[in-house]
C-alpha atoms as a PDB file:
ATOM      1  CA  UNK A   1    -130.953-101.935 223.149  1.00  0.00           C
ATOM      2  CA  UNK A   2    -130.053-105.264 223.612  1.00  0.00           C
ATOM      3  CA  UNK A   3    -127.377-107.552 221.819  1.00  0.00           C
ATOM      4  CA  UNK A   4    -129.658-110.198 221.038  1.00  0.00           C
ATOM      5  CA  UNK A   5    -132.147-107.997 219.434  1.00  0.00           C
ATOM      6  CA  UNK A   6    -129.394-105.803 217.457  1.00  0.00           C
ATOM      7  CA  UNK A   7    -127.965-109.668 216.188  1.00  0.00           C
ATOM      8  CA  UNK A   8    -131.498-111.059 215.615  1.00  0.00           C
ATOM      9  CA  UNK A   9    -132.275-107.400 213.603  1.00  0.00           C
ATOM     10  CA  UNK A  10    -128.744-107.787 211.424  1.00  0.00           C
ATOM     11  CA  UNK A  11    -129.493-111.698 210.940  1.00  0.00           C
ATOM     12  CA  UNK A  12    -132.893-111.410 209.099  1.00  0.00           C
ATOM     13  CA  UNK A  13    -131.762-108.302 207.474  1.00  0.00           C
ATOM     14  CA  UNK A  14    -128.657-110.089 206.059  1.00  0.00           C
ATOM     15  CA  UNK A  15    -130.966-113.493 205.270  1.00  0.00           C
ATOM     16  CA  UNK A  16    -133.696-110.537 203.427  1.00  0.00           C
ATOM     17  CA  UNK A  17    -130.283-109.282 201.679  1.00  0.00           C
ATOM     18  CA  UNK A  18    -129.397-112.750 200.434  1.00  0.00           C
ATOM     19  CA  UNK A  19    -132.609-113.601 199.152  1.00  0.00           C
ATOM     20  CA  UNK A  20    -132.728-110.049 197.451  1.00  0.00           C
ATOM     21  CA  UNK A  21    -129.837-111.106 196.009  1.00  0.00           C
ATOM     22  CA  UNK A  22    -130.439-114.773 195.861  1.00  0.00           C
ATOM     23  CA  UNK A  23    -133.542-113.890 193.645  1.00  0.00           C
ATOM     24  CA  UNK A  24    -133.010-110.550 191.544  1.00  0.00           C
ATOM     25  CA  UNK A  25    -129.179-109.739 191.218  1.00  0.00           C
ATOM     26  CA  UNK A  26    -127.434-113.623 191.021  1.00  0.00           C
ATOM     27  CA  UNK A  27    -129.709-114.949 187.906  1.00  0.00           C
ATOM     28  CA  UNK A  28    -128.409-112.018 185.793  1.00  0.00           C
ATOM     29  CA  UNK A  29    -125.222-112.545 186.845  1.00  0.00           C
ATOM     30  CA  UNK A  30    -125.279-116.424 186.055  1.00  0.00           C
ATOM     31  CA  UNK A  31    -127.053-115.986 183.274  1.00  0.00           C
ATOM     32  CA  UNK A  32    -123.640-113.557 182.245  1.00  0.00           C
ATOM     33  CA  UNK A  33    -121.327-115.679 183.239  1.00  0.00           C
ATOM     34  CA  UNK A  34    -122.626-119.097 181.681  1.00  0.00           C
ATOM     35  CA  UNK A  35    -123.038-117.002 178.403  1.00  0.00           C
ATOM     36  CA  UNK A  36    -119.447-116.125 178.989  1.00  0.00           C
ATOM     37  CA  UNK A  37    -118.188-119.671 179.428  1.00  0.00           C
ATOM     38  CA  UNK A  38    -120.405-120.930 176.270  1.00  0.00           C
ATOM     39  CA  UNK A  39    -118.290-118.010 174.004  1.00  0.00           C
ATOM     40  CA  UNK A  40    -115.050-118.669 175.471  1.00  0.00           C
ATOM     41  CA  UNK A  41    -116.212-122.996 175.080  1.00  0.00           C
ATOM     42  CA  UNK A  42    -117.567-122.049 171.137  1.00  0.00           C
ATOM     43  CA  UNK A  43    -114.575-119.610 170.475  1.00  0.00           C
ATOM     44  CA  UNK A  44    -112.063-122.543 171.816  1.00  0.00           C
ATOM     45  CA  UNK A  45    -114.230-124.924 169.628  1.00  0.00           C
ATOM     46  CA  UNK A  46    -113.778-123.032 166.292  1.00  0.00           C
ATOM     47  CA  UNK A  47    -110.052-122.586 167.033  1.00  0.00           C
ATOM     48  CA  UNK A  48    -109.600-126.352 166.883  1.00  0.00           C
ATOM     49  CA  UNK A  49    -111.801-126.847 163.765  1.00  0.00           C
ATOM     50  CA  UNK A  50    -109.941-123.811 162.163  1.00  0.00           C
ATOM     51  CA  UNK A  51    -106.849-125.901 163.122  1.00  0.00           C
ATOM     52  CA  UNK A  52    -108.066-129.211 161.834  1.00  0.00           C
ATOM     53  CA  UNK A  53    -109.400-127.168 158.236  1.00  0.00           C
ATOM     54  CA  UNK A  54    -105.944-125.717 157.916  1.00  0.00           C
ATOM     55  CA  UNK A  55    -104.058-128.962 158.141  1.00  0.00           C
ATOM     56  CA  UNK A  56    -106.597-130.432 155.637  1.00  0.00           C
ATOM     57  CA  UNK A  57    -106.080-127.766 153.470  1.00  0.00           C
ATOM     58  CA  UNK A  58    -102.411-128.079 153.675  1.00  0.00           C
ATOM     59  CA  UNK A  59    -102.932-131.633 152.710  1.00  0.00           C
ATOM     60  CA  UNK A  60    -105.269-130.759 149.910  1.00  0.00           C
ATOM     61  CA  UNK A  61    -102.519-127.957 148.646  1.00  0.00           C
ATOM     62  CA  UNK A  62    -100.114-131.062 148.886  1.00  0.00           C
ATOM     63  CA  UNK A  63    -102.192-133.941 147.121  1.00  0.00           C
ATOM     64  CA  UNK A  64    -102.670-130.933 144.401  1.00  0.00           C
ATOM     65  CA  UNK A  65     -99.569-130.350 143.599  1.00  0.00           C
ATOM     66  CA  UNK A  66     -98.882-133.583 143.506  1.00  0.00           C
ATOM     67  CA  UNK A  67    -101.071-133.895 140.809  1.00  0.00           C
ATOM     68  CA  UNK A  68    -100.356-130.967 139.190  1.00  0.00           C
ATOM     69  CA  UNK A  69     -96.790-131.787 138.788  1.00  0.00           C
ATOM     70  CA  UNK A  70     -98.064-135.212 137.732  1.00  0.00           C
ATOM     71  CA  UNK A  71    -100.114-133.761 134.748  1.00  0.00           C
ATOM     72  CA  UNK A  72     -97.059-131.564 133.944  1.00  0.00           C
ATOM     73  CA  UNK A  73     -95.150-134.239 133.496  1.00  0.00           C
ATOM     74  CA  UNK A  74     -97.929-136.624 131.102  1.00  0.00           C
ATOM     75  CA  UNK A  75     -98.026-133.308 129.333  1.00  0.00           C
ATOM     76  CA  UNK A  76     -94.315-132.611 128.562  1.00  0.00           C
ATOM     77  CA  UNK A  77     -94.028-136.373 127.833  1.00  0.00           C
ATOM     78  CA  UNK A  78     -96.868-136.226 125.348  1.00  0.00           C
ATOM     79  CA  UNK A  79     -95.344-132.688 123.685  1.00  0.00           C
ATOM     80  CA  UNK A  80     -92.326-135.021 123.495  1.00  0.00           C
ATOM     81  CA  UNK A  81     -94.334-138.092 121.803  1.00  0.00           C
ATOM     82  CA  UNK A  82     -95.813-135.733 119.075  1.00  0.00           C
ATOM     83  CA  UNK A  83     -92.973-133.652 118.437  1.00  0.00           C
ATOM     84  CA  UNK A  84     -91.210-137.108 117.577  1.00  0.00           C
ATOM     85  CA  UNK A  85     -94.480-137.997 115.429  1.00  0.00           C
ATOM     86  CA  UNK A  86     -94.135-134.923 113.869  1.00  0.00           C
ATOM     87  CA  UNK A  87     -90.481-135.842 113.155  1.00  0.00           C
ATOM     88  CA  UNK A  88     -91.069-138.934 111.782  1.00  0.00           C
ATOM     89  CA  UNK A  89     -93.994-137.608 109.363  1.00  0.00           C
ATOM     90  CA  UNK A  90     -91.936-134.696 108.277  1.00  0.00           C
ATOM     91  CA  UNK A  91     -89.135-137.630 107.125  1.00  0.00           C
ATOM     92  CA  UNK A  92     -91.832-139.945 105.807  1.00  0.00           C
ATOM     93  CA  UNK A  93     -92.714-136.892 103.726  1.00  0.00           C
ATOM     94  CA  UNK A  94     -89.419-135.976 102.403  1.00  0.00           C
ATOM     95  CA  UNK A  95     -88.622-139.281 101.614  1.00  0.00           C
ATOM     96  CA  UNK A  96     -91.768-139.477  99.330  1.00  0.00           C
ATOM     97  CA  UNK A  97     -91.202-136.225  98.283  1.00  0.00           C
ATOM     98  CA  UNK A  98     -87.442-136.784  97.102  1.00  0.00           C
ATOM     99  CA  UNK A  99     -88.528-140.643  95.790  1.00  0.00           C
ATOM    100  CA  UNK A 100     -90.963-138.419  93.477  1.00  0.00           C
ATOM    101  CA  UNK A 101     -88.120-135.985  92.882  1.00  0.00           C
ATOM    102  CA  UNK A 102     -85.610-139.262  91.846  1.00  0.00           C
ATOM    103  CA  UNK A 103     -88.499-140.906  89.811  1.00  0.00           C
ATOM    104  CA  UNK A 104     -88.894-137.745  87.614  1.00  0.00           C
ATOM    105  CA  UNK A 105     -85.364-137.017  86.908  1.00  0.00           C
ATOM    106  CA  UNK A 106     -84.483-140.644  85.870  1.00  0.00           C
ATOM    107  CA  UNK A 107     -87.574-139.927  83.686  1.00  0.00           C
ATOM    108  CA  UNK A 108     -86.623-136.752  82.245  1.00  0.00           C
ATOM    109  CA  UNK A 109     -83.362-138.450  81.461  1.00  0.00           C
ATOM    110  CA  UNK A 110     -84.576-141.521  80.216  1.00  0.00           C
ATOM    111  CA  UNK A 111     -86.734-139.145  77.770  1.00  0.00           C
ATOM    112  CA  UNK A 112     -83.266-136.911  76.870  1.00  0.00           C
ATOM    113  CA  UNK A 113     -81.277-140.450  76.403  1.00  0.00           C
ATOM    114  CA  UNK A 114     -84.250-140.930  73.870  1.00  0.00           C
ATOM    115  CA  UNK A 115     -84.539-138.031  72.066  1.00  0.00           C
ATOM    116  CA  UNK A 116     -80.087-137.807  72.024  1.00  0.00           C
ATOM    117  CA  UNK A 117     -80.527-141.998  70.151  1.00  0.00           C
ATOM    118  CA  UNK A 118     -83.246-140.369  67.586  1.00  0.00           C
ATOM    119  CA  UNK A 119     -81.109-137.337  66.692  1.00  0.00           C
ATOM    120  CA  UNK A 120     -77.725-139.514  66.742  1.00  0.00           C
ATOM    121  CA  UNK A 121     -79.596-141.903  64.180  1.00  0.00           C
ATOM    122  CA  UNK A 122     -80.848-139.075  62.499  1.00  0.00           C
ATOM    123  CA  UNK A 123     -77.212-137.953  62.230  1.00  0.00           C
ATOM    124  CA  UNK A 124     -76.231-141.082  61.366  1.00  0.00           C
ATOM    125  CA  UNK A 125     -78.819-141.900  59.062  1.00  0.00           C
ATOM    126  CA  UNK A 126     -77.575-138.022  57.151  1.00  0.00           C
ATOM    127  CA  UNK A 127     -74.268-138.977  57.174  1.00  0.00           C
ATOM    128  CA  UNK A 128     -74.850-142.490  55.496  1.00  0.00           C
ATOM    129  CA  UNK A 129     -76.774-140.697  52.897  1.00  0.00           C
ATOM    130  CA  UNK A 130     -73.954-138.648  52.035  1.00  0.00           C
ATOM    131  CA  UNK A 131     -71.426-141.565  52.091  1.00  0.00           C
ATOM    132  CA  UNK A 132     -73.723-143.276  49.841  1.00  0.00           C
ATOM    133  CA  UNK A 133     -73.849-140.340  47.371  1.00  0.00           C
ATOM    134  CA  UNK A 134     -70.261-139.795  47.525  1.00  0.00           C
ATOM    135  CA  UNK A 135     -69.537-143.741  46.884  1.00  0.00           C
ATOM    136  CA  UNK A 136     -72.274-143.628  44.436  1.00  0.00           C
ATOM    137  CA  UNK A 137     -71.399-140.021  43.010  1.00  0.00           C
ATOM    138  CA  UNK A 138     -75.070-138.897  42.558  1.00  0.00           C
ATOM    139  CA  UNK A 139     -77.429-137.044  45.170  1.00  0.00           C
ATOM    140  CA  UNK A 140     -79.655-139.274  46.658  1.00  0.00           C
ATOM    141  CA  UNK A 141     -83.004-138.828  47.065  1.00  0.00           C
ATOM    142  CA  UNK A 142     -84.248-138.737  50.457  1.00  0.00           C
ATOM    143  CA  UNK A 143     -88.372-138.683  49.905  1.00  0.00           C
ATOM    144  CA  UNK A 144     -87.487-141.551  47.290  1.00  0.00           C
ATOM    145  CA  UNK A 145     -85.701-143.813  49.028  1.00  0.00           C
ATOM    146  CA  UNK A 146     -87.673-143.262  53.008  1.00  0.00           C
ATOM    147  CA  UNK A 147     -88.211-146.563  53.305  1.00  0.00           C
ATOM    148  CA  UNK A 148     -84.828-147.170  52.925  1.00  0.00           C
ATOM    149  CA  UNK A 149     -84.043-144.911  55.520  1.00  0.00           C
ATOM    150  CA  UNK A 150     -86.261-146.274  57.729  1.00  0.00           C
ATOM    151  CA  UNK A 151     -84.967-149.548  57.685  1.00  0.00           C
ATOM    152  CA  UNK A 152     -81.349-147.941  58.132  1.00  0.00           C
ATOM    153  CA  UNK A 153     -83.077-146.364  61.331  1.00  0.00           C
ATOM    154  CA  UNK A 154     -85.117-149.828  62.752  1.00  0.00           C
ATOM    155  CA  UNK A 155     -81.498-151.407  62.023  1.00  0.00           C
ATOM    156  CA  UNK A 156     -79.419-148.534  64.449  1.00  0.00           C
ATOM    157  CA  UNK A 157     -81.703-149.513  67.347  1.00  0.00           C
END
């Protein structure tokens, strides 16, 4: 055998090897490996949108509590504004309430002061009776003389 023939007998089988390969083994294995790259490109992809969502989130949690801590505060300082009302009413009430309480006790006195002038002239009126009877030294007639009496009364006021 010849060199030239053994070379030319190696080349085409190596250029009928490439081709094999060229044509049935490297389009699977491209296919593979560009499917591989697209993951690992999608997978790096979703980490940096996972990363952007978490830092708006973060900011969202922030602006919230914010907020929150905002409508904490309008609600403690309206708790504040009605417990003050509430204050205020409660007074307003018990100032009423003891005005009535004043108003009816200078009443009921006003009626006792009353009723202590008619049984003082009453008394009075008795014991001007009995003066009279002992001046005059006979009983005197109290249905007799009423309108007497009453004058003696009109004149104590």
């Amino acid at each position: 055998m010849n060199i030239n023939v053994s070379l030319i007998g190696q080349m085409i089988t190596f250029i009928l090897l490439v081709a094999f390969a060229m044509k049935f083994v490297w389009p699977p294995l491209k296919r593979a490996l560009d499917e591989r790259m697209k993951n690992i490109a999608d997978g790096l992809a979703a980490a940096e949108r996972g990363k952007q969502d978490l830092n708006a989130a973060a900011k969202r949690s922030a602006d919230m509590m914010v907020e929150t801590r905002q409508q904490v505060q309008d609600t403690i300082a309206q708790a504040d504004k009605r417990g003050a009302q509430i204050v205020d009413e409660a007074k307003g009430v018990a100032k009423t309430e003891g005005d009535r309480l004043v108003a009816a006790a200078k009443a009921e006195i006003e009626q006792e002061v009353a009723r202590a002038k008619e049984a003082l002239r009453e008394q009075v009126a008795a014991l001007a009776i009995a003066g009279a009877e002992k001046i005059l030294r006979r009983e005197v007639d109290a249905k007799a003389h009423a309108d007497l009496l009453a004058q003696l009364k009109q004149g104590l006021r």
